[in-house]
Each structure stands twice: as C-alpha cells, then as structure tokens.
PDB file of N, CA and C in Angstrom:
ATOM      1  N   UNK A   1     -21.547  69.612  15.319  1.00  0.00           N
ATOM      2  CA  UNK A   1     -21.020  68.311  15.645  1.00  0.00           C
ATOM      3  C   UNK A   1     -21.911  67.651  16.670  1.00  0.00           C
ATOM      4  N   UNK A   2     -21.910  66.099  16.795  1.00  0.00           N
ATOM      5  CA  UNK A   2     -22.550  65.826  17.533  1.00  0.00           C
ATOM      6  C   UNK A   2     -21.712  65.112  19.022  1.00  0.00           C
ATOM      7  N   UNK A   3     -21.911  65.421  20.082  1.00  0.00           N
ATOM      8  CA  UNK A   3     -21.462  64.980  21.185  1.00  0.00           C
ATOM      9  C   UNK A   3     -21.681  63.317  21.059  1.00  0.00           C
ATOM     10  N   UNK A   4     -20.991  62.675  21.780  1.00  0.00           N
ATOM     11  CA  UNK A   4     -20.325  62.039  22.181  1.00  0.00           C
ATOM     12  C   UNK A   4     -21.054  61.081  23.511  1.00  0.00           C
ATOM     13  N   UNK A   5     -21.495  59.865  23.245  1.00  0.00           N
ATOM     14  CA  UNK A   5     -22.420  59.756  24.255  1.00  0.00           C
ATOM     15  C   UNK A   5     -21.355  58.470  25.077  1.00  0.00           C
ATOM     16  N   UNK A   6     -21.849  58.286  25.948  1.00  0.00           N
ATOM     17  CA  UNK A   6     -21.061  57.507  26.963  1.00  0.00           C
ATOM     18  C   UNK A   6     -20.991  55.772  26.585  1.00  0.00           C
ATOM     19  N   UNK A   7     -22.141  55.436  26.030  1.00  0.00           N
ATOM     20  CA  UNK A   7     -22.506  54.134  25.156  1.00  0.00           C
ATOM     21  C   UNK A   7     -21.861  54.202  24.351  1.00  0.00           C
ATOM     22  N   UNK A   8     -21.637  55.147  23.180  1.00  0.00           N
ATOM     23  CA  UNK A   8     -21.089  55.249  21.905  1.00  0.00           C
ATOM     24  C   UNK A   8     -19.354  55.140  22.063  1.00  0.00           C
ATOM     25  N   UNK A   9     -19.261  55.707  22.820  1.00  0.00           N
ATOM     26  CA  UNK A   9     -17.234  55.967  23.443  1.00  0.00           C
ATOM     27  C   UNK A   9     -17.210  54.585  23.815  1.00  0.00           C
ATOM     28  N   UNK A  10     -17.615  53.703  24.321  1.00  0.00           N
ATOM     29  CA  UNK A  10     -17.667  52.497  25.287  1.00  0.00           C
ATOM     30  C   UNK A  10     -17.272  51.190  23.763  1.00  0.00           C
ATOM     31  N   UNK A  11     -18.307  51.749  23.034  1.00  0.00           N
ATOM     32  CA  UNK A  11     -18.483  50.847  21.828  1.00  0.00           C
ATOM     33  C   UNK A  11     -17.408  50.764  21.120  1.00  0.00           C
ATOM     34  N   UNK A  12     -17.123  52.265  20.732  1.00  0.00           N
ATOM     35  CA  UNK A  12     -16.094  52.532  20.473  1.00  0.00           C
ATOM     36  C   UNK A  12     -14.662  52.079  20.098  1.00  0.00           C
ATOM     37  N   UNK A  13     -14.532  52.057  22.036  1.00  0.00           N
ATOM     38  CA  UNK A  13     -13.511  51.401  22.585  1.00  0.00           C
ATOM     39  C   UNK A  13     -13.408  50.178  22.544  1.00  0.00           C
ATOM     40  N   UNK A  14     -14.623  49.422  22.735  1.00  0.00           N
ATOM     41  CA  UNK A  14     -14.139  47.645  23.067  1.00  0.00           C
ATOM     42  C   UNK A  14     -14.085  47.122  21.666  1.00  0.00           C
ATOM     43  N   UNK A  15     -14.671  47.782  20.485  1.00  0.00           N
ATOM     44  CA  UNK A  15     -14.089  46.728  18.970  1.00  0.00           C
ATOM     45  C   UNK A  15     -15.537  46.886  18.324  1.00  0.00           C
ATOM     46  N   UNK A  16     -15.787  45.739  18.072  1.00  0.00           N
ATOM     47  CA  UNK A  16     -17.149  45.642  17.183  1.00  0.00           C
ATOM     48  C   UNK A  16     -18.458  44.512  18.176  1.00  0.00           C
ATOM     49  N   UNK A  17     -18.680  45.310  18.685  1.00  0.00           N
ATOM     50  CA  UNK A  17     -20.158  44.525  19.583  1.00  0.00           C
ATOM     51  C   UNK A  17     -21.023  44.128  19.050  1.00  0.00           C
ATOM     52  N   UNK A  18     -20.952  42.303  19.687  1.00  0.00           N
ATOM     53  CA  UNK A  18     -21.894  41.201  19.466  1.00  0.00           C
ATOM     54  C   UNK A  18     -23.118  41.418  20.303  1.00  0.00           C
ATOM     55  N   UNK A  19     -23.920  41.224  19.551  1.00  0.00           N
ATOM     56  CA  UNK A  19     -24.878  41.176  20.340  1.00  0.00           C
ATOM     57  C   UNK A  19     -25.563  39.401  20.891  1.00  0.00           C
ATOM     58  N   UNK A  20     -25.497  39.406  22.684  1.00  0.00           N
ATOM     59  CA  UNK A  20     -25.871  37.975  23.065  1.00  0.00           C
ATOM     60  C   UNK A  20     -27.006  37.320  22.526  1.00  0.00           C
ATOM     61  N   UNK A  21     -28.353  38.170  21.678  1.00  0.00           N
ATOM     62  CA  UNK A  21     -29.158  36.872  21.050  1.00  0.00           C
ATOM     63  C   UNK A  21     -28.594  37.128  19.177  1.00  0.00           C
ATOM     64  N   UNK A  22     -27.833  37.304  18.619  1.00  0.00           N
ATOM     65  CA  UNK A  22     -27.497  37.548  17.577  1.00  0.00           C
ATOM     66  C   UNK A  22     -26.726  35.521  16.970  1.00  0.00           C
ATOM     67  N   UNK A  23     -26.633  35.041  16.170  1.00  0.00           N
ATOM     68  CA  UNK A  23     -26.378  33.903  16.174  1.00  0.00           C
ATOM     69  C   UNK A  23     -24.656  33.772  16.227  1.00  0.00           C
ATOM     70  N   UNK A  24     -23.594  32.661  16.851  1.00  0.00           N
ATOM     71  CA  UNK A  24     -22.978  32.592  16.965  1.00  0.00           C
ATOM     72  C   UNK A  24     -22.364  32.327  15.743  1.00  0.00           C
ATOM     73  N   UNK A  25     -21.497  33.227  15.319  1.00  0.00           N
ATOM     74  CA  UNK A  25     -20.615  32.500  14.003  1.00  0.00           C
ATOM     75  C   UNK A  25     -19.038  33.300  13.873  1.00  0.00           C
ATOM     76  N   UNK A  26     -18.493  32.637  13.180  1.00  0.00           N
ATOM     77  CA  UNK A  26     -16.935  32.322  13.081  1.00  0.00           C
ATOM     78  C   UNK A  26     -16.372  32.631  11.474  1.00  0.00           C
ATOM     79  N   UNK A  27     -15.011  33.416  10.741  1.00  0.00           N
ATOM     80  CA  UNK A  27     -15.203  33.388  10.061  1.00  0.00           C
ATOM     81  C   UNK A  27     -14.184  32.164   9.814  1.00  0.00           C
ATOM     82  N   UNK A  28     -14.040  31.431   8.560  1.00  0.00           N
ATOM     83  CA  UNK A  28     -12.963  30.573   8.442  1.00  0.00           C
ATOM     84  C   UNK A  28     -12.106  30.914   7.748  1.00  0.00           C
ATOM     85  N   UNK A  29     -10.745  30.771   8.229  1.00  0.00           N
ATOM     86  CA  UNK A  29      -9.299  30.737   7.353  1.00  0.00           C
ATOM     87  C   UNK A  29      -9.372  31.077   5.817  1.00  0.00           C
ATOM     88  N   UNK A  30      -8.892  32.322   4.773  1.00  0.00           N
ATOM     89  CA  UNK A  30      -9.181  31.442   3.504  1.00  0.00           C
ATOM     90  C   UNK A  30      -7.820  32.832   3.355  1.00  0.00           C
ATOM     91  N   UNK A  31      -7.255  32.215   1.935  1.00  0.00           N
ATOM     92  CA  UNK A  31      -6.883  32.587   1.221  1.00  0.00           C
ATOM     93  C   UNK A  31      -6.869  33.362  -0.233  1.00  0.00           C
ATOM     94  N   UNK A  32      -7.242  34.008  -0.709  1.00  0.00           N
ATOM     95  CA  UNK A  32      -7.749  34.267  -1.732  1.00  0.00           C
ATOM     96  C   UNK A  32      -8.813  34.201  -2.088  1.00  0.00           C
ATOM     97  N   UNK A  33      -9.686  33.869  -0.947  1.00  0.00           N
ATOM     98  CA  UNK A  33     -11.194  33.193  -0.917  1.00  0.00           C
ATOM     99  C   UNK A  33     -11.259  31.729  -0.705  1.00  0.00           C
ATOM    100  N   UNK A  34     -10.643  30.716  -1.036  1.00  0.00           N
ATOM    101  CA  UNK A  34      -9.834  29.148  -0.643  1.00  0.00           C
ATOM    102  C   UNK A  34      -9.581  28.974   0.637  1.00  0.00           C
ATOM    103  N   UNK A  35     -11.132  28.304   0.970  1.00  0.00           N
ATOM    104  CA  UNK A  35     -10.882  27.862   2.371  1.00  0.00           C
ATOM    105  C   UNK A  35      -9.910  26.707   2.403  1.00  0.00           C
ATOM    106  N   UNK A  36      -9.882  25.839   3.624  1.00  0.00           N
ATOM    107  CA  UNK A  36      -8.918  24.513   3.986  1.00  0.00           C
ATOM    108  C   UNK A  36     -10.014  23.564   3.490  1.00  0.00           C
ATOM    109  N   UNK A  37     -11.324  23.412   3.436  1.00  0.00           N
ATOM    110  CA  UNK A  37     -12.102  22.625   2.747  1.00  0.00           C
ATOM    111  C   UNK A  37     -11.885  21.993   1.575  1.00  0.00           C
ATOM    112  N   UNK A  38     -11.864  23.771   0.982  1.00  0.00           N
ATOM    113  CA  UNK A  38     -12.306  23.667  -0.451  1.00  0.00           C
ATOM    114  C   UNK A  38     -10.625  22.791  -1.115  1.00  0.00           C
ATOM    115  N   UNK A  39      -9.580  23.643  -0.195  1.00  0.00           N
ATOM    116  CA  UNK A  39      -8.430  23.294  -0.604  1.00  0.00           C
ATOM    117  C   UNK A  39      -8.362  21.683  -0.817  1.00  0.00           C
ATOM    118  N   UNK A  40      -8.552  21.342   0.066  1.00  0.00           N
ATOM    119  CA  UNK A  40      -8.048  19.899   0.130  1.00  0.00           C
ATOM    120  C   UNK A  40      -9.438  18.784  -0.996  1.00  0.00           C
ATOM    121  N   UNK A  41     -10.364  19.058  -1.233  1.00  0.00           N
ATOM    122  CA  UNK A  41     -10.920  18.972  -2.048  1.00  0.00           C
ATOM    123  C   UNK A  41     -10.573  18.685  -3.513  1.00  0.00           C
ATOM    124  N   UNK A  42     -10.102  20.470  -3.713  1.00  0.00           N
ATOM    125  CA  UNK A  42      -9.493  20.322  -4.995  1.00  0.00           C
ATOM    126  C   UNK A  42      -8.169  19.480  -5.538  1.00  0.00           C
ATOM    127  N   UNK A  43      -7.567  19.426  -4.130  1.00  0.00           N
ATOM    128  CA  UNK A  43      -5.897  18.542  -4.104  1.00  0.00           C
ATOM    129  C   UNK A  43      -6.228  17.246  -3.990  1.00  0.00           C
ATOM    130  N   UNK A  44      -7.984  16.601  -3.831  1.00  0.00           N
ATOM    131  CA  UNK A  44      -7.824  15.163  -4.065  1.00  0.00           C
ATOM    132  C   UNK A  44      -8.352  14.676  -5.561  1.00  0.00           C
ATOM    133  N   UNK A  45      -8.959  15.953  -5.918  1.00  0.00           N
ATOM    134  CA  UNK A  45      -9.497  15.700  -7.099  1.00  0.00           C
ATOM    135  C   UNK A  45      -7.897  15.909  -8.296  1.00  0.00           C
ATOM    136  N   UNK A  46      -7.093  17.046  -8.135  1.00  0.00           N
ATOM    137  CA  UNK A  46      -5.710  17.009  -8.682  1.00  0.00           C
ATOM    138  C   UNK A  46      -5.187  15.393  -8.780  1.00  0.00           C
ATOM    139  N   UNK A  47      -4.978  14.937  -7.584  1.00  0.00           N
ATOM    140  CA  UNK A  47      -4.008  13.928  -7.333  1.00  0.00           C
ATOM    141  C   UNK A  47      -4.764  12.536  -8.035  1.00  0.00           C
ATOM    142  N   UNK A  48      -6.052  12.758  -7.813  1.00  0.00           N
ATOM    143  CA  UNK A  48      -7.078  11.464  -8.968  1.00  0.00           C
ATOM    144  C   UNK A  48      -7.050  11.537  -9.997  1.00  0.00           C
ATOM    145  N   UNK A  49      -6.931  12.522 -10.612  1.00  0.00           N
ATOM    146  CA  UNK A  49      -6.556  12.727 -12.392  1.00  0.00           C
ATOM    147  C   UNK A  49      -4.339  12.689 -12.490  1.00  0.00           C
ATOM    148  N   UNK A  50      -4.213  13.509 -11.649  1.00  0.00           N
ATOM    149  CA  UNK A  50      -2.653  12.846 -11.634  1.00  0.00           C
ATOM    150  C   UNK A  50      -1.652  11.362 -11.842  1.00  0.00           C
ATOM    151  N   UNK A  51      -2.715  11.083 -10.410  1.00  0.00           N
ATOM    152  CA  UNK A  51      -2.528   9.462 -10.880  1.00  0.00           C
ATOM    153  C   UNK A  51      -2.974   8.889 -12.013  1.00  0.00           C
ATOM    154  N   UNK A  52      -4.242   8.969 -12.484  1.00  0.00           N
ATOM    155  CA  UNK A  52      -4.531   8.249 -13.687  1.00  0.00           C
ATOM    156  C   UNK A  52      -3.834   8.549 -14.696  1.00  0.00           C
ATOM    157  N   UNK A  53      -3.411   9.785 -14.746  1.00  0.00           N
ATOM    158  CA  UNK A  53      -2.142  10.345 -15.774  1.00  0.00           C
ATOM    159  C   UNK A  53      -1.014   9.533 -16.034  1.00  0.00           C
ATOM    160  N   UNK A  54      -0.331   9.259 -14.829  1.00  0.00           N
ATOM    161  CA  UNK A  54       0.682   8.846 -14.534  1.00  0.00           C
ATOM    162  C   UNK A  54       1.085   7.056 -14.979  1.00  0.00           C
ATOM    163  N   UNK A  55      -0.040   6.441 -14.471  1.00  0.00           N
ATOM    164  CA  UNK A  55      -0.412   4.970 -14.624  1.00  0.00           C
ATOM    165  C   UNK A  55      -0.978   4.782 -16.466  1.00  0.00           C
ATOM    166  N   UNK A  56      -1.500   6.190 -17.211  1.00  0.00           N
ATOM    167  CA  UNK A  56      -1.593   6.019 -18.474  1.00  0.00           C
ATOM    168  C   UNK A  56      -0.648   6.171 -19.486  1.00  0.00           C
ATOM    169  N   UNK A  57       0.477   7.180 -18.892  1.00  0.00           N
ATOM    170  CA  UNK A  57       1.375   7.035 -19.205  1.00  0.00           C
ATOM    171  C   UNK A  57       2.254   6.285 -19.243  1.00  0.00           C
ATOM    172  N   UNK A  58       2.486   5.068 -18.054  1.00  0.00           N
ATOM    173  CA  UNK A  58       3.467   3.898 -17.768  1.00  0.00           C
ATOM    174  C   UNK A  58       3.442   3.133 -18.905  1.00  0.00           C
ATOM    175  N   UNK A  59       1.864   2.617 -19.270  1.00  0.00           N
ATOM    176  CA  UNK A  59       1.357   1.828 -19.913  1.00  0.00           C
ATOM    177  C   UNK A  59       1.481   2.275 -21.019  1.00  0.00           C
ATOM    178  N   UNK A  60       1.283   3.438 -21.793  1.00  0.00           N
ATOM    179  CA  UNK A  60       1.362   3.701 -22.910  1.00  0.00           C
ATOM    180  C   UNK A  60       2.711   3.586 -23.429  1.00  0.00           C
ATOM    181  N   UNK A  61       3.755   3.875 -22.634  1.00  0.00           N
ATOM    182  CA  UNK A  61       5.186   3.974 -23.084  1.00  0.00           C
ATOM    183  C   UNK A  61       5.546   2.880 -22.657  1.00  0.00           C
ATOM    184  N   UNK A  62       5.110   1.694 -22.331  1.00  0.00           N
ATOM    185  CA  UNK A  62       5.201   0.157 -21.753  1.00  0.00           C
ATOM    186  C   UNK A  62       6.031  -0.378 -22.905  1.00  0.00           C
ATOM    187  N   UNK A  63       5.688  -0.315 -23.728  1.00  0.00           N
ATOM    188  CA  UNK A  63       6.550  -0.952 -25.584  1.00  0.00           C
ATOM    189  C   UNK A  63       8.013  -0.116 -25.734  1.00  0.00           C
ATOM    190  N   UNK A  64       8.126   1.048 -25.039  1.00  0.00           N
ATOM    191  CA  UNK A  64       9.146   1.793 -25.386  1.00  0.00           C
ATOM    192  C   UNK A  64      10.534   0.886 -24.538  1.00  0.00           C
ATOM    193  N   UNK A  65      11.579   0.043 -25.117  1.00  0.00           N
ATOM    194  CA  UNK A  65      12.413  -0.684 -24.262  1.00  0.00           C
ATOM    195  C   UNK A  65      13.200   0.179 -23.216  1.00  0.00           C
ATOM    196  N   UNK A  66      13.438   1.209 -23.180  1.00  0.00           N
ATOM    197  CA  UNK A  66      14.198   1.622 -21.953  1.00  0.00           C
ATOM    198  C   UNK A  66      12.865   2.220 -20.922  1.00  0.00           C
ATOM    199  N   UNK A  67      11.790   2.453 -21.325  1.00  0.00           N
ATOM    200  CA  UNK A  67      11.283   2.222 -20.139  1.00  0.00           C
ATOM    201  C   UNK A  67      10.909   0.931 -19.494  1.00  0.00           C
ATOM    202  N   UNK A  68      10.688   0.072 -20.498  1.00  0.00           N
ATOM    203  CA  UNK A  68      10.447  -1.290 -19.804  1.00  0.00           C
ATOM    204  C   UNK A  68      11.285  -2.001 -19.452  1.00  0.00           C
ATOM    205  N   UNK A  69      12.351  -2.279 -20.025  1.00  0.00           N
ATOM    206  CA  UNK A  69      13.328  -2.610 -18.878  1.00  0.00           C
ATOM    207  C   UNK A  69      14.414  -1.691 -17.681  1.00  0.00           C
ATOM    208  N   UNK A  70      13.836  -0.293 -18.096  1.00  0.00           N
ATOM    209  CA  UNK A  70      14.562   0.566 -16.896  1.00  0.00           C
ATOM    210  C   UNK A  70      13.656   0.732 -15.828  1.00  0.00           C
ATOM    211  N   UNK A  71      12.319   0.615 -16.132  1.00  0.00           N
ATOM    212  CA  UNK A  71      11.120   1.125 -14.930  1.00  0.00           C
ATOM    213  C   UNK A  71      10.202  -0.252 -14.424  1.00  0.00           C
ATOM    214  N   UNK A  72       9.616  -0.331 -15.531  1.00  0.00           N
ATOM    215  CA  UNK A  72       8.308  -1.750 -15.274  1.00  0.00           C
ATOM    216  C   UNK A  72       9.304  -2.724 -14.829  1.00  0.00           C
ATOM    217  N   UNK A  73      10.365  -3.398 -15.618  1.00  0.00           N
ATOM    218  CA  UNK A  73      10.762  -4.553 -14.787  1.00  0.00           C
ATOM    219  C   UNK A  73      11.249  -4.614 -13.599  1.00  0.00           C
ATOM    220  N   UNK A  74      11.592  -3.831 -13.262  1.00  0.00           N
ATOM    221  CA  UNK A  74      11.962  -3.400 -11.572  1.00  0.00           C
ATOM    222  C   UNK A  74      11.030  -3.949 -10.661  1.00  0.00           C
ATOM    223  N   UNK A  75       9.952  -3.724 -10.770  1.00  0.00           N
ATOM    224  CA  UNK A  75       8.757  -3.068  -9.888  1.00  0.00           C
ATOM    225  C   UNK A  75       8.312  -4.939  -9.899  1.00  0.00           C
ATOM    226  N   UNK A  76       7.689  -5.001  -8.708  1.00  0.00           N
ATOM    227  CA  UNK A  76       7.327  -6.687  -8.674  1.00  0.00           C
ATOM    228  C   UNK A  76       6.348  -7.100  -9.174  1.00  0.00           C
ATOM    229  N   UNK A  77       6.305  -8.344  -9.079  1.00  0.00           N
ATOM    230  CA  UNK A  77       4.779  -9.213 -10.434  1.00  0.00           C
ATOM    231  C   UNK A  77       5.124  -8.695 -12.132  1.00  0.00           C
ATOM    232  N   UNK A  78       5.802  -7.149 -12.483  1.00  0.00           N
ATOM    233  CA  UNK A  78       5.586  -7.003 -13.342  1.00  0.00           C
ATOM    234  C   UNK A  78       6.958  -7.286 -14.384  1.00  0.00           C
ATOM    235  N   UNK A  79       7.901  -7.941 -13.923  1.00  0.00           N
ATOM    236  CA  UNK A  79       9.102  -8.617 -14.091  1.00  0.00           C
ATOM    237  C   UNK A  79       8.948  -9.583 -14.964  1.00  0.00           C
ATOM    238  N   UNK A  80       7.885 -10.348 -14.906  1.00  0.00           N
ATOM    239  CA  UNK A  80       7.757 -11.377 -16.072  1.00  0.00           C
ATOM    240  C   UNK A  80       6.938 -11.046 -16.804  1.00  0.00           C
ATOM    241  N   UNK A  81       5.894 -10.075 -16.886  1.00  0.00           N
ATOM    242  CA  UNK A  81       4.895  -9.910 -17.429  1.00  0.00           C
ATOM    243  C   UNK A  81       5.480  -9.339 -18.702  1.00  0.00           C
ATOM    244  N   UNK A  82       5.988  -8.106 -18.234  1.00  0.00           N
ATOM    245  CA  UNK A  82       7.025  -7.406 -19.440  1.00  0.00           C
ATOM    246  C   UNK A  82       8.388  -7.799 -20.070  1.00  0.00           C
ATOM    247  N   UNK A  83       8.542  -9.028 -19.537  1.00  0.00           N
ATOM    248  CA  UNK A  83      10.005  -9.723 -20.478  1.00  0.00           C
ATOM    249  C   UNK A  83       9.966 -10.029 -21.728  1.00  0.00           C
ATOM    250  N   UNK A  84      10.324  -9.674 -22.729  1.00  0.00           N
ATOM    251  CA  UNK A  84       9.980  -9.771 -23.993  1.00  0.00           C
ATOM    252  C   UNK A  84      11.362 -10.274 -24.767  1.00  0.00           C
ATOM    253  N   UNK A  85      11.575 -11.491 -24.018  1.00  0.00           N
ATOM    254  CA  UNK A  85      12.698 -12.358 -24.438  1.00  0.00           C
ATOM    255  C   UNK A  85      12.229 -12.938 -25.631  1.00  0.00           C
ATOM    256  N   UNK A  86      13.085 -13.401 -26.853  1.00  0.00           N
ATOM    257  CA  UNK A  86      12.616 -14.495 -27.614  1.00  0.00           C
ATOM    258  C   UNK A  86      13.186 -15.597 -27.199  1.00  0.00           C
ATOM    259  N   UNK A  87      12.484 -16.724 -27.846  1.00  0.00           N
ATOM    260  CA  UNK A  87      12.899 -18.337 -26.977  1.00  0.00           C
ATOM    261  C   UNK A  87      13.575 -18.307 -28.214  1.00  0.00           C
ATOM    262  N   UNK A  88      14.928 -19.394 -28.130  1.00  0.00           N
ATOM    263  CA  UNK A  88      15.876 -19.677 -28.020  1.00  0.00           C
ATOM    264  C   UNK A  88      15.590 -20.348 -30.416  1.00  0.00           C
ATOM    265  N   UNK A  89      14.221 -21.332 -29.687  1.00  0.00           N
ATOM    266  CA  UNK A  89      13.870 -21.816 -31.236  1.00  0.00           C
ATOM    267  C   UNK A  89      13.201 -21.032 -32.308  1.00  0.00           C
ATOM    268  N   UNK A  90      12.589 -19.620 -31.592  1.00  0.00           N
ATOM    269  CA  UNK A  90      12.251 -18.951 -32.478  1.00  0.00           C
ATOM    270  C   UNK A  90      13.355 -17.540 -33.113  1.00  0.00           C
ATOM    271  N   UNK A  91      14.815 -17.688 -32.754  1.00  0.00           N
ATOM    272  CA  UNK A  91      15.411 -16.641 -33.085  1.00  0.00           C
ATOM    273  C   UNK A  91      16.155 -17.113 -34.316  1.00  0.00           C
ATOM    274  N   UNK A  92      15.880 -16.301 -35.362  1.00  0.00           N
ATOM    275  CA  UNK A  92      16.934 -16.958 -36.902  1.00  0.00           C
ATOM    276  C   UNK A  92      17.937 -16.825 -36.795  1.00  0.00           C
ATOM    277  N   UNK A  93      18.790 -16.249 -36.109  1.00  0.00           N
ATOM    278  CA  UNK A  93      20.385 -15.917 -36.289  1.00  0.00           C
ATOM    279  C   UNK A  93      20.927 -17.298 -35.507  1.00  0.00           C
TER     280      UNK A  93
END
C-alpha cells in the first residue's frame, strides 16, 4: 500500500482543487442536457409556429357559422368584416 502523504489527505479533504492559473469556469443549470438558453429558445420558436397555427386555423374555419358568429364577431374591427347578412332586396322569400 502506499502511504498517505500530507498534500494528498489535505486534497482529499477540501473537494476537488482548482488550480489559481487554470481558467475560470462555471457549469450551467441543465436538465436532461437543456440548458435555460436553449430552453427558452426552443419555447419561442414553439410559440411562433403555435401562433401561426392558431391564426390559420381561425381563418380557415372563418366560413364555418358558429365559429364566425361565436368567435370572429366578437373580437373588434372584425364585426363587420365577417357579417354575412343578406340585404333585404336580395333575399327571395
């Protein structure tokens, strides 16, 4: 076996020794490997295709009458846009 030197016990003891010209570094937060960077990154790129989802969908189902008069006409400016009244001289009945 090998003895035990007074440096080595010291080292030991205090953890894992930095050395003062060695470069200063830090590790960062991650999860699964998913830093807070990367995270929020990916959650703006989510929420940019989300939205466009969302706004393609409004529009696409825009003709469907209970969404357009349960959702779009609500919402302001778009109240007249989507009224799809007939005038009065063009109805046959």
């Amino acid at each position: 076996m090998f003895s035990q030197t007074l440096r080595r016990a010291a080292a030991q003891t205090a953890g894992a020794y930095r050395s003062p010209f060695a470069p200063k570094y830090t590790t960062p937060f991650n999860y699964h490997g998913l830093t807070a960077g990367a995270a929020t990154k990916y959650a703006q790129i989510a929420a940019t295709f989300g939205i466009s989802a969302g706004v393609f969908a409004v529009f696409f189902f825009g003709e469907v009458p209970r969404v357009r008069n349960d959702i779009l006409r609500q919402l302001p400016f778009f109240d007249t846009y989507f009224d799809r009244s007939i005038a009065p001289e063009d109805n046959p009945f």
